[in-house]
Protein backbone atom coordinates (compact mmCIF):
# COMPACT_ATOMS: atom_id res chain seq x y z
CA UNK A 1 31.88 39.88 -16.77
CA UNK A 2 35.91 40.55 -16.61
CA UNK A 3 37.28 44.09 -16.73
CA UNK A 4 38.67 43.79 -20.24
CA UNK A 5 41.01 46.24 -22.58
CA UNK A 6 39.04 46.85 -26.01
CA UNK A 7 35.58 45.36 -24.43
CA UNK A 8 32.53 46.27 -27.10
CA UNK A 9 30.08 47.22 -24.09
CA UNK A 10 29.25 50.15 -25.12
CA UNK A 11 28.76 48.59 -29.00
CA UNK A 12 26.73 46.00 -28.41
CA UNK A 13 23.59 47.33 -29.55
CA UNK A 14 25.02 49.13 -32.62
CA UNK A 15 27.15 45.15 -33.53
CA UNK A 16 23.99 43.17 -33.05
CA UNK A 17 21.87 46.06 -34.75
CA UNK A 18 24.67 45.70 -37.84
CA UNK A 19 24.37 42.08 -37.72
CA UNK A 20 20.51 41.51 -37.65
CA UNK A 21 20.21 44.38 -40.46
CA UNK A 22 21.64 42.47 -43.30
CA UNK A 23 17.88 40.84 -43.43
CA UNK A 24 15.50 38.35 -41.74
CA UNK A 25 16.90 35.35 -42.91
CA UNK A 26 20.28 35.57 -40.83
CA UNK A 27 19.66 33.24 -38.44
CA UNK A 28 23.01 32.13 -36.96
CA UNK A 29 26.67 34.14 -36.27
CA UNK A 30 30.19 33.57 -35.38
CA UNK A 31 32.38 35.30 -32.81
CA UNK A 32 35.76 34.47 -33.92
CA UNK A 33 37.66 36.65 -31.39
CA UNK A 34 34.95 36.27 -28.60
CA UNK A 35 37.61 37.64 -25.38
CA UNK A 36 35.03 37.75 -22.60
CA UNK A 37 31.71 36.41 -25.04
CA UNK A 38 30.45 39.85 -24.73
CA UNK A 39 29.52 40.35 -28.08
CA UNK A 40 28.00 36.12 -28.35
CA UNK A 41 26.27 36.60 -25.63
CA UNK A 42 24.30 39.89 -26.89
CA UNK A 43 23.66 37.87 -30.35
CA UNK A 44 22.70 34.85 -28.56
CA UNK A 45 20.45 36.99 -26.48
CA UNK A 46 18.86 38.52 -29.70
CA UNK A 47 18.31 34.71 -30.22
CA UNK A 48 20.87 33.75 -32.86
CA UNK A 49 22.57 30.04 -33.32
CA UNK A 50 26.19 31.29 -32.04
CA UNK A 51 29.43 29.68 -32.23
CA UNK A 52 32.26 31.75 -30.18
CA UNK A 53 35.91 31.10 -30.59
CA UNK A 54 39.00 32.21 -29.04
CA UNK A 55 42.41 30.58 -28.58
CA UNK A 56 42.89 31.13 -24.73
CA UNK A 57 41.36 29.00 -22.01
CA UNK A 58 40.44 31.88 -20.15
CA UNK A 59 38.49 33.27 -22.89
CA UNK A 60 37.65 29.12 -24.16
CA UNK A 61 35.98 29.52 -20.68
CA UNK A 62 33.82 32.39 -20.99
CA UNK A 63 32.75 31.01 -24.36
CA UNK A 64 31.32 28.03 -22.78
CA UNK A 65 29.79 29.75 -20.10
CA UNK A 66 27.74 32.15 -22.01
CA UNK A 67 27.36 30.86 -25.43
CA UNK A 68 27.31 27.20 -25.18
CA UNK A 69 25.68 26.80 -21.81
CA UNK A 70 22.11 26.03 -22.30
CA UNK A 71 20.23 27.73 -18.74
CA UNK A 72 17.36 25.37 -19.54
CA UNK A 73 19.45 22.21 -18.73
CA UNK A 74 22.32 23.82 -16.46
CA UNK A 75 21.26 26.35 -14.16
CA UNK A 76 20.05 24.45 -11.48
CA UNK A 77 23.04 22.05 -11.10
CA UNK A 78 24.93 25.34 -11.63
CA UNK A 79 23.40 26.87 -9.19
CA UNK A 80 23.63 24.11 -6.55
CA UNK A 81 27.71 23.64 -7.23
CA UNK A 82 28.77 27.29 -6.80
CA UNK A 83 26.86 26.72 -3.31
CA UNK A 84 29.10 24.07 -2.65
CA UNK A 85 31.91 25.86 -3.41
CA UNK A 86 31.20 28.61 -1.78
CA UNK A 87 31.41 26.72 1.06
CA UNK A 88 35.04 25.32 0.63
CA UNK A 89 36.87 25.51 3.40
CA UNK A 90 40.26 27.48 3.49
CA UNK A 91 43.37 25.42 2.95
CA UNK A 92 47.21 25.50 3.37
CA UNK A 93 48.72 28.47 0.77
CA UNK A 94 49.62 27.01 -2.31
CA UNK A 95 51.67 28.53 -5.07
CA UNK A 96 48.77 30.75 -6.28
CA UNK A 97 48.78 33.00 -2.76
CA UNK A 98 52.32 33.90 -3.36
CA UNK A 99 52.54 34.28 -6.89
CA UNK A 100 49.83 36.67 -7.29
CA UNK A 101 49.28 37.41 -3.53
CA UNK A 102 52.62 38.63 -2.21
CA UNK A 103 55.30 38.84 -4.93
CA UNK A 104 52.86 40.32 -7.66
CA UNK A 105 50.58 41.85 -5.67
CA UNK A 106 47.11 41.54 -7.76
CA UNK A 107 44.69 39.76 -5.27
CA UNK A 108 44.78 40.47 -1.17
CA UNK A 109 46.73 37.05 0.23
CA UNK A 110 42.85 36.22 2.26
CA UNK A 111 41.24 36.50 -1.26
CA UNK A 112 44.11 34.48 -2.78
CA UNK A 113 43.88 31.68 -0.17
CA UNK A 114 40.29 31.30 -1.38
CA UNK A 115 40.78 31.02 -4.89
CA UNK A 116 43.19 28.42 -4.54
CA UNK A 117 40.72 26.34 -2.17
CA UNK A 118 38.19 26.52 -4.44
CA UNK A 119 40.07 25.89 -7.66
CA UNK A 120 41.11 22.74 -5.95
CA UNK A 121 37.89 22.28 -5.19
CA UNK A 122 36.73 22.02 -8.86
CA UNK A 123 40.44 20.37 -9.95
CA UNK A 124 39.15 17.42 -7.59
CA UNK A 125 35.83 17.65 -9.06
CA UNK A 126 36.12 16.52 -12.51
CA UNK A 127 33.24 18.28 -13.49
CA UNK A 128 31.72 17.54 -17.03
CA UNK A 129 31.55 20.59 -19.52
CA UNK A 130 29.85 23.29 -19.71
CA UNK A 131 29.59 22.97 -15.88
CA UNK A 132 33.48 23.07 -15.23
CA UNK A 133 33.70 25.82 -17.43
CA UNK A 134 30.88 27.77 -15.49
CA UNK A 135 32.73 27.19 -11.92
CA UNK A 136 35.60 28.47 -13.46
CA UNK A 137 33.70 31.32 -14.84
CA UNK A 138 32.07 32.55 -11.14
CA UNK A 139 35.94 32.05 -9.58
CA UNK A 140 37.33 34.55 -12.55
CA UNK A 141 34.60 37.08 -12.13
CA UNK A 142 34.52 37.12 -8.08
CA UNK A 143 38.32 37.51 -8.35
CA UNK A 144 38.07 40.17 -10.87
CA UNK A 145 35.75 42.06 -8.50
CA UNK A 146 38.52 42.23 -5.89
CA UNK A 147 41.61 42.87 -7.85
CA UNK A 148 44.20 45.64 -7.84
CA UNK A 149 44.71 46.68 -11.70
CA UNK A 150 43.51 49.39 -13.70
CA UNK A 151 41.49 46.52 -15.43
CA UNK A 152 44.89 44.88 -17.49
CA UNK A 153 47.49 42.57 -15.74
CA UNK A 154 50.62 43.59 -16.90
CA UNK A 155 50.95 45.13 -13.73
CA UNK A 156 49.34 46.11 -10.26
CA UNK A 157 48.65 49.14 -8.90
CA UNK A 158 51.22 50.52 -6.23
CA UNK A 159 48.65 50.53 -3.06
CA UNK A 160 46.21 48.01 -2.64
CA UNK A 161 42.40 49.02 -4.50
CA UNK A 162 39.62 49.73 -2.18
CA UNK A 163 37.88 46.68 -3.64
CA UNK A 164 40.34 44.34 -2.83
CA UNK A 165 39.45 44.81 0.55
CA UNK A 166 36.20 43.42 -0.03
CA UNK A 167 35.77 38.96 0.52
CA UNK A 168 35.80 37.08 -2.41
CA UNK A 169 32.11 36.15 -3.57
CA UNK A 170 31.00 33.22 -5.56
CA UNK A 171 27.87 34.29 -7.84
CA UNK A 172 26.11 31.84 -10.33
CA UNK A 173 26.74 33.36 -13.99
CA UNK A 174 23.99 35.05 -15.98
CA UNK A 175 23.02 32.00 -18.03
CA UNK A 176 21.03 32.49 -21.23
CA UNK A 177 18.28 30.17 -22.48
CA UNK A 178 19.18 28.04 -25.82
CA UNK A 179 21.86 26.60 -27.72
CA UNK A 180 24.92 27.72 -28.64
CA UNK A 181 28.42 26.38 -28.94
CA UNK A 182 32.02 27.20 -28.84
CA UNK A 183 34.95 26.70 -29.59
CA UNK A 184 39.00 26.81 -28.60
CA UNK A 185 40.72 27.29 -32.13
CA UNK A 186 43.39 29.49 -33.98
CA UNK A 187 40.90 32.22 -35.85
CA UNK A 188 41.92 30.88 -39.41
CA UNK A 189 40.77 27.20 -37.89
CA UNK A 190 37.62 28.02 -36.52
CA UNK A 191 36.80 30.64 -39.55
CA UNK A 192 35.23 27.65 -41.40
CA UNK A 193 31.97 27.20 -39.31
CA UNK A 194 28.34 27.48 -41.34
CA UNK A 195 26.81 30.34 -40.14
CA UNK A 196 25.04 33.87 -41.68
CA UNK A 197 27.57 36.16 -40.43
CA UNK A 198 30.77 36.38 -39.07
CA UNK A 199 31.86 38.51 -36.31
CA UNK A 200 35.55 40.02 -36.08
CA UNK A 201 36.66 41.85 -33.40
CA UNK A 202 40.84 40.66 -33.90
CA UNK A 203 43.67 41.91 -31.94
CA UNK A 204 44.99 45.05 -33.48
CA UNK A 205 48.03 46.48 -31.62
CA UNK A 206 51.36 45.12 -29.52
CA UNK A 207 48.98 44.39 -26.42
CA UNK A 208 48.73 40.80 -26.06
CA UNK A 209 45.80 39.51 -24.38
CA UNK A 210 47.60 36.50 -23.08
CA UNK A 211 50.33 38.86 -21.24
CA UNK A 212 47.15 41.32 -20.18
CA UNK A 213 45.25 38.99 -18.58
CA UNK A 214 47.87 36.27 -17.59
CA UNK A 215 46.49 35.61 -14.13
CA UNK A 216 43.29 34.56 -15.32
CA UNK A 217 44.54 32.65 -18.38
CA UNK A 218 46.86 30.74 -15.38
CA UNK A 219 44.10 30.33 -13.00
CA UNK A 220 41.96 27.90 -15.63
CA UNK A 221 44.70 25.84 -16.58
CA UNK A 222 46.26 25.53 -13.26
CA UNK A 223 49.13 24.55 -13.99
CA UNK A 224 51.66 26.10 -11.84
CA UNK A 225 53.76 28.49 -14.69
CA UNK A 226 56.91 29.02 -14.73
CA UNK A 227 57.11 33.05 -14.35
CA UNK A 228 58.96 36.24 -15.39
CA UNK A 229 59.20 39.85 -14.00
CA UNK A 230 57.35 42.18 -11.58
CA UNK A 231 53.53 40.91 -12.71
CA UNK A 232 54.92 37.35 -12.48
CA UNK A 233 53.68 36.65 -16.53
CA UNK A 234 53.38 33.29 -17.49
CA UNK A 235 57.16 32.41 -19.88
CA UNK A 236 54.75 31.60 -22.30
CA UNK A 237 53.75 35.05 -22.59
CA UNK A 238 57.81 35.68 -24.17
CA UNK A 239 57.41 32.46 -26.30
CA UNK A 240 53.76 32.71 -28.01
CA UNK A 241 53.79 35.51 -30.66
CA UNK A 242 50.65 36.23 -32.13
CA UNK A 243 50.94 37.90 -35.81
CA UNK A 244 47.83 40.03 -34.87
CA UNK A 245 50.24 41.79 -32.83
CA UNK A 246 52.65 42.21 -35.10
CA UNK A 247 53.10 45.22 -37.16
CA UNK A 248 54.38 43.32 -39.66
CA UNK A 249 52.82 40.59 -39.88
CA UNK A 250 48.91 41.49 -38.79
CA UNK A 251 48.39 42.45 -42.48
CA UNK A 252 48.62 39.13 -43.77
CA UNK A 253 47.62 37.43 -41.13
CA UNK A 254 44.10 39.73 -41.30
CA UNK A 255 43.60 38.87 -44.34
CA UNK A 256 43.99 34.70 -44.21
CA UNK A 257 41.45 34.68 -41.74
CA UNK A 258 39.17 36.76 -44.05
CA UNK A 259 39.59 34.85 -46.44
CA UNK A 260 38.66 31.79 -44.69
CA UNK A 261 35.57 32.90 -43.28
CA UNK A 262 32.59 30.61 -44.85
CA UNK A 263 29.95 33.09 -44.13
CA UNK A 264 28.97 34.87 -46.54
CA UNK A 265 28.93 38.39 -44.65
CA UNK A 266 31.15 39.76 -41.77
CA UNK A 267 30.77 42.51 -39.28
CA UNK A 268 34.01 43.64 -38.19
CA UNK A 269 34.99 46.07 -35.71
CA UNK A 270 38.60 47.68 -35.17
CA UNK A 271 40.39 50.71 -33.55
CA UNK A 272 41.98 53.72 -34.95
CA UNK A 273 44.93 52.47 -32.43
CA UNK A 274 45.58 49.44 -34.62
CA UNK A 275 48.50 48.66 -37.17
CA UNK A 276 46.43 48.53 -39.90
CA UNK A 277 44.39 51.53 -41.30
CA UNK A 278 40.95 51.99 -42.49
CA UNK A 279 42.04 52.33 -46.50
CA UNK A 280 44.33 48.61 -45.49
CA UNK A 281 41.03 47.26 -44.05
CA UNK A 282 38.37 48.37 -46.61
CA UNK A 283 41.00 47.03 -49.15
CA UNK A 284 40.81 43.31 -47.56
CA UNK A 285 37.56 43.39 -46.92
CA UNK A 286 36.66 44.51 -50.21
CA UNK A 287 37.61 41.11 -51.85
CA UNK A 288 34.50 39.64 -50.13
CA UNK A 289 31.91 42.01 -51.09
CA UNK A 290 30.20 45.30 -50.63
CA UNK A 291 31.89 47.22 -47.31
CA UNK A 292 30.33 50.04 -45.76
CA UNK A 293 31.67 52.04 -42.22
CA UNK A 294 30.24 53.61 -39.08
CA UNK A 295 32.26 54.62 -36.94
CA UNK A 296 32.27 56.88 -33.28
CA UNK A 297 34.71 58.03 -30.71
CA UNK A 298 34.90 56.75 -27.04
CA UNK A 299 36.92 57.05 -24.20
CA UNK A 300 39.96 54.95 -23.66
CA UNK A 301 40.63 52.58 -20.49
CA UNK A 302 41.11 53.90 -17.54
CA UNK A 303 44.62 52.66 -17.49
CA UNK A 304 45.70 55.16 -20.38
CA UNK A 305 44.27 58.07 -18.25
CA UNK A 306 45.90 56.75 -15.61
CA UNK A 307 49.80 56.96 -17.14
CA UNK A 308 52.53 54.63 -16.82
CA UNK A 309 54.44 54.23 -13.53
CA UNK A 310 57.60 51.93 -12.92
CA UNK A 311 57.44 50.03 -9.61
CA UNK A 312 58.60 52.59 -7.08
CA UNK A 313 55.29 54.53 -8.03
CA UNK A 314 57.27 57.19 -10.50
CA UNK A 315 55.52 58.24 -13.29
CA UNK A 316 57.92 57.47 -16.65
CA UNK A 317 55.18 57.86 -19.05
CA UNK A 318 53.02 60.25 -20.66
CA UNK A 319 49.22 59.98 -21.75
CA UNK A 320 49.40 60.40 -25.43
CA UNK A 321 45.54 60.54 -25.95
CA UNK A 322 41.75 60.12 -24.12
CA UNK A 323 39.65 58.81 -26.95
CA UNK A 324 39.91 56.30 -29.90
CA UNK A 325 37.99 55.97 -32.82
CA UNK A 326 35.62 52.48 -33.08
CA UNK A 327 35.31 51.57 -37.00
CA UNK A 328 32.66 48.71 -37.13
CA UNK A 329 32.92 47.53 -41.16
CA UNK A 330 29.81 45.76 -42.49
CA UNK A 331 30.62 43.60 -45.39
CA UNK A 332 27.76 41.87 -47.95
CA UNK A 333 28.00 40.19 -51.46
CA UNK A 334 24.91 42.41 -51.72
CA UNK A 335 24.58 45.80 -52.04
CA UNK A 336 21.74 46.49 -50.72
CA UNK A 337 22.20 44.08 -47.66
CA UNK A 338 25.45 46.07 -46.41
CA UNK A 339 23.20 49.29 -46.86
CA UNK A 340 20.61 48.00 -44.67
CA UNK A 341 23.07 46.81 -42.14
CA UNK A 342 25.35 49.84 -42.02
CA UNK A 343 22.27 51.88 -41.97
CA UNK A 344 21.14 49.73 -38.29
CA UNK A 345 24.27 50.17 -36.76
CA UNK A 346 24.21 53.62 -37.26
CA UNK A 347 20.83 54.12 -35.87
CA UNK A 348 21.58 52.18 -32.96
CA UNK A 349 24.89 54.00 -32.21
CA UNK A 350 23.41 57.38 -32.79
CA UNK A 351 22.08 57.88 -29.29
CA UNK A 352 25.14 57.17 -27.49
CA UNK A 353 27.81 59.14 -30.19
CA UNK A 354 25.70 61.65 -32.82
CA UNK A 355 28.30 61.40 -35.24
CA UNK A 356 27.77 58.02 -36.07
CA UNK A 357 24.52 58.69 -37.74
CA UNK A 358 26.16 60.56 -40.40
CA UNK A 359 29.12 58.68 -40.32
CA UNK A 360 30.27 57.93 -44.35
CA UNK A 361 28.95 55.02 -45.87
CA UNK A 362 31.90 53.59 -48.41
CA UNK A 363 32.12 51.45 -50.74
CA UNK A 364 34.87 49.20 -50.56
C-alpha cells in the first residue's frame, strides 16, 4: 500500500482485536475515514461485511480495491489487465511528466513518461468497476515505490531518492476473498450504513490529506489541475476546507458525524497531535454509550525526524518531538461489551508497546 501520514499499521491488530471484542455477534463494520483501506482490509480479512468510505478518489480507489473487490470473481481478469498494461508502450510527454517530473520534482521524468502511458491506457479503456479502480490502484502503488518524498507530497526532497532510480513496476494488488463494499461520501453522509461497529480514524490536525497526497488524488481523476506553488498542489487544495482540520470547527464537526453513526458501537482512534483532547473526545463520545481508552506511544513519520527545509535545501525548521501518543476509544451502549473490547485491544497492543496493557480504562 501508499506511504501514508497517520497510517494504523502498526494498530491493526490491537483495532480489529477492539472491534471483534465487543462479542460474537458483530458481524459487519464501517471504515468511515478508510485513507489507504488499511484498517477495511484487516477487518475484511478477519472476515467482516465492510463498507469503507472516504471523500477522495484516491482514497475512493483504494476502497474499491481492497474492500469491495471480490478476488473470487476479479483476480484473474485483474491479473490479465495489469499484464497488458504493463506492456504499454511509451508515448509523447504529456502534462503529467512536467508537472510532477521536472517542475515538482516527485517522480524521475522515465518513470513519469510511464505513468502517463499507462493512465491513458486505462482512460481509453473504460474499464467497469472494481476493475478500473484496481488498475488505478497497481499505477498508485508502483509510483509510490519510486517517489522522492519523505512519504507526504507537500513537497520533494532536494536530491533525487535512491528508489526513484529504480523502473516503474506494475504488480496485481493483494486481493481478498469476499464481499465488501465502499463508498465515496462526506463522513456525516456515509455515517448512516447498517453495520455492528463503526470505525473512526478522522482527520485531526491542519494537515490536509488532499494537499499531502495531491499527486495521487490528481493522477485518478486525470484531469489536468490547474496548480499552485513549488509541489505544484492541485487549486483545489486552497479552495476545499475540511472542518476536521479546523481548530475551530473539528469540534462540532466530530461530533455530527458521531452522532450520525447508526451503529450501535464505534472504535475510534486519534492522536495526542490533534485539536481536540482526550477529556473533548470522551465527552462526545460519551453521549453514545459506555467509552473506555488504550492508548501507546509510537514514533512519528519520518518526515518530522527529518525537519523542515525551504527549497534551496536550508533547514528553517525545528523537530519539536519523535513520538505521539495513539488513543484508540472503544464505545458500547453496554458496559460490559466496551470492557471486553477495551480489554482485546489492550492485549493485542501489549506486545508491541507494554504500556498499553495497563493503560486506564475510563468511563466516559
Amino acid at each position: 500500500m501508499i506511504k501514508y501520514i497517520g497510517s494504523k499499521r502498526l494498530l491493526l491488530e490491537p483495532i480489529v482485536a477492539a472491534v471483534r471484542g465487543f462479542g460474537p455477534d458483530v458481524g459487519s463494520a464501517l471504515d468511515l475515514f478508510s485513507g489507504t483501506s488499511r484498517v477495511g482490509r484487516a477487518l475484511k480479512a478477519s472476515g467482516l461485511a465492510v463498507t469503507a468510505n472516504d471523500h477522495l478518489a484516491f482514497a475512493a480507489t483504494l476502497a474499491r480495491t481492497y474492500v469491495a473487490a471480490d478476488a473470487r470473481e476479479w483476480l484473474a481478469p485483474a491479473t490479465a489487465l495489469i499484464a497488458e498494461l504493463a506492456a504499454t508502450p511509451s508515448r509523447d510527454e504529456g502534462w503529467f511528466t512536467p508537472m510532477f517530473c521536472r517542475d515538482a520534482r516527485y517522480l524521475q521524468p522515465q518513470n513519469g513518461l510511464r505513468v502517463e502511458a499507462i493512465r491513458e491506457a486505462i482512460r481509453e479503456r473504460d474499464l467497469p468497476e472494481p476493475l478500473r479502480s484496481i488498475a488505478l490502484t497497481s499505477l498508485m502503488e508502483a509510483a509510490d515505490r519510486v517517489d522522492s518524498t519523505t512519504g507526504v507530497q507537500m513537497a520533494y526532497l532536494k536530491g533525487w531518492a535512491a528508489r526513484s532510480f529504480n523502473d516503474l513496476e506494475l504488480r496485481v494488488p493483494a486481493l481478498l476473498d469476499g464481499e465488501g463494499a465502499a463508498t465515496q461520501l462526506e463522513a456525516a453522509d456515509a455515517a448512516a450504513a447498517d453495520v455492528d461497529v463503526a470505525y473512526l480514524d478522522p482527520p485531526y490536525n491542519q494537515h490536509s490529506y488532499l494537499g499531502n497526497y495531491h499527486v495521487w488524488e490528481t493522477l485518478v481523476r486525470w484531469d489536468a489541475p490547474e496548480s499552485y506553488g513549488v509541489a505544484n498542489k492541485r487549486v483545489d487544495c486552497r479552495t476545499y476546507k475540511n472542518p476536521f482540520n479546523s481548530r475551530v470547527r473539528i469540534h462540532d464537526a466530530f461530533a455530527e458525524v458521531v452522532a450520525r453513526v447508526k451503529a450501535p458501537e464505534l472504535v475510534v482512534s486519534f492522536s495526542d497531535e490533534g485539536f481536540l483532547s482526550r477529556e473533548q473526545l470522551e465527552a462526545a463520545l460519551g453521549a453514545r454509550g459506555h467509552v473506555r481508552v488504550v492508548s501507546s506511544r509510537f514514533d512519528r513519520y519520518v518526515g518530522a525526524k527529518i525537519g523542515i527545509y525551504n527549497p534551496k535545501g536550508d533547514k528553517v525548521g525545528r523537530v519539536s518531538h519523535l513520538q505521539n501518543r495513539e488513543m484508540i476509544f472503544l464505545v458500547s451502549p453496554d458496559a460490559a461489551r466496551a470492557d471486553a473490547a477495551a480489554e482485546a485491544c489492550a492485549a493485542a497492543l501489549a506486545p508491541t508497546s507494554p504500556e498499553a496493557s495497563t493503560a486506564p480504562l475510563n468511563e466516559g
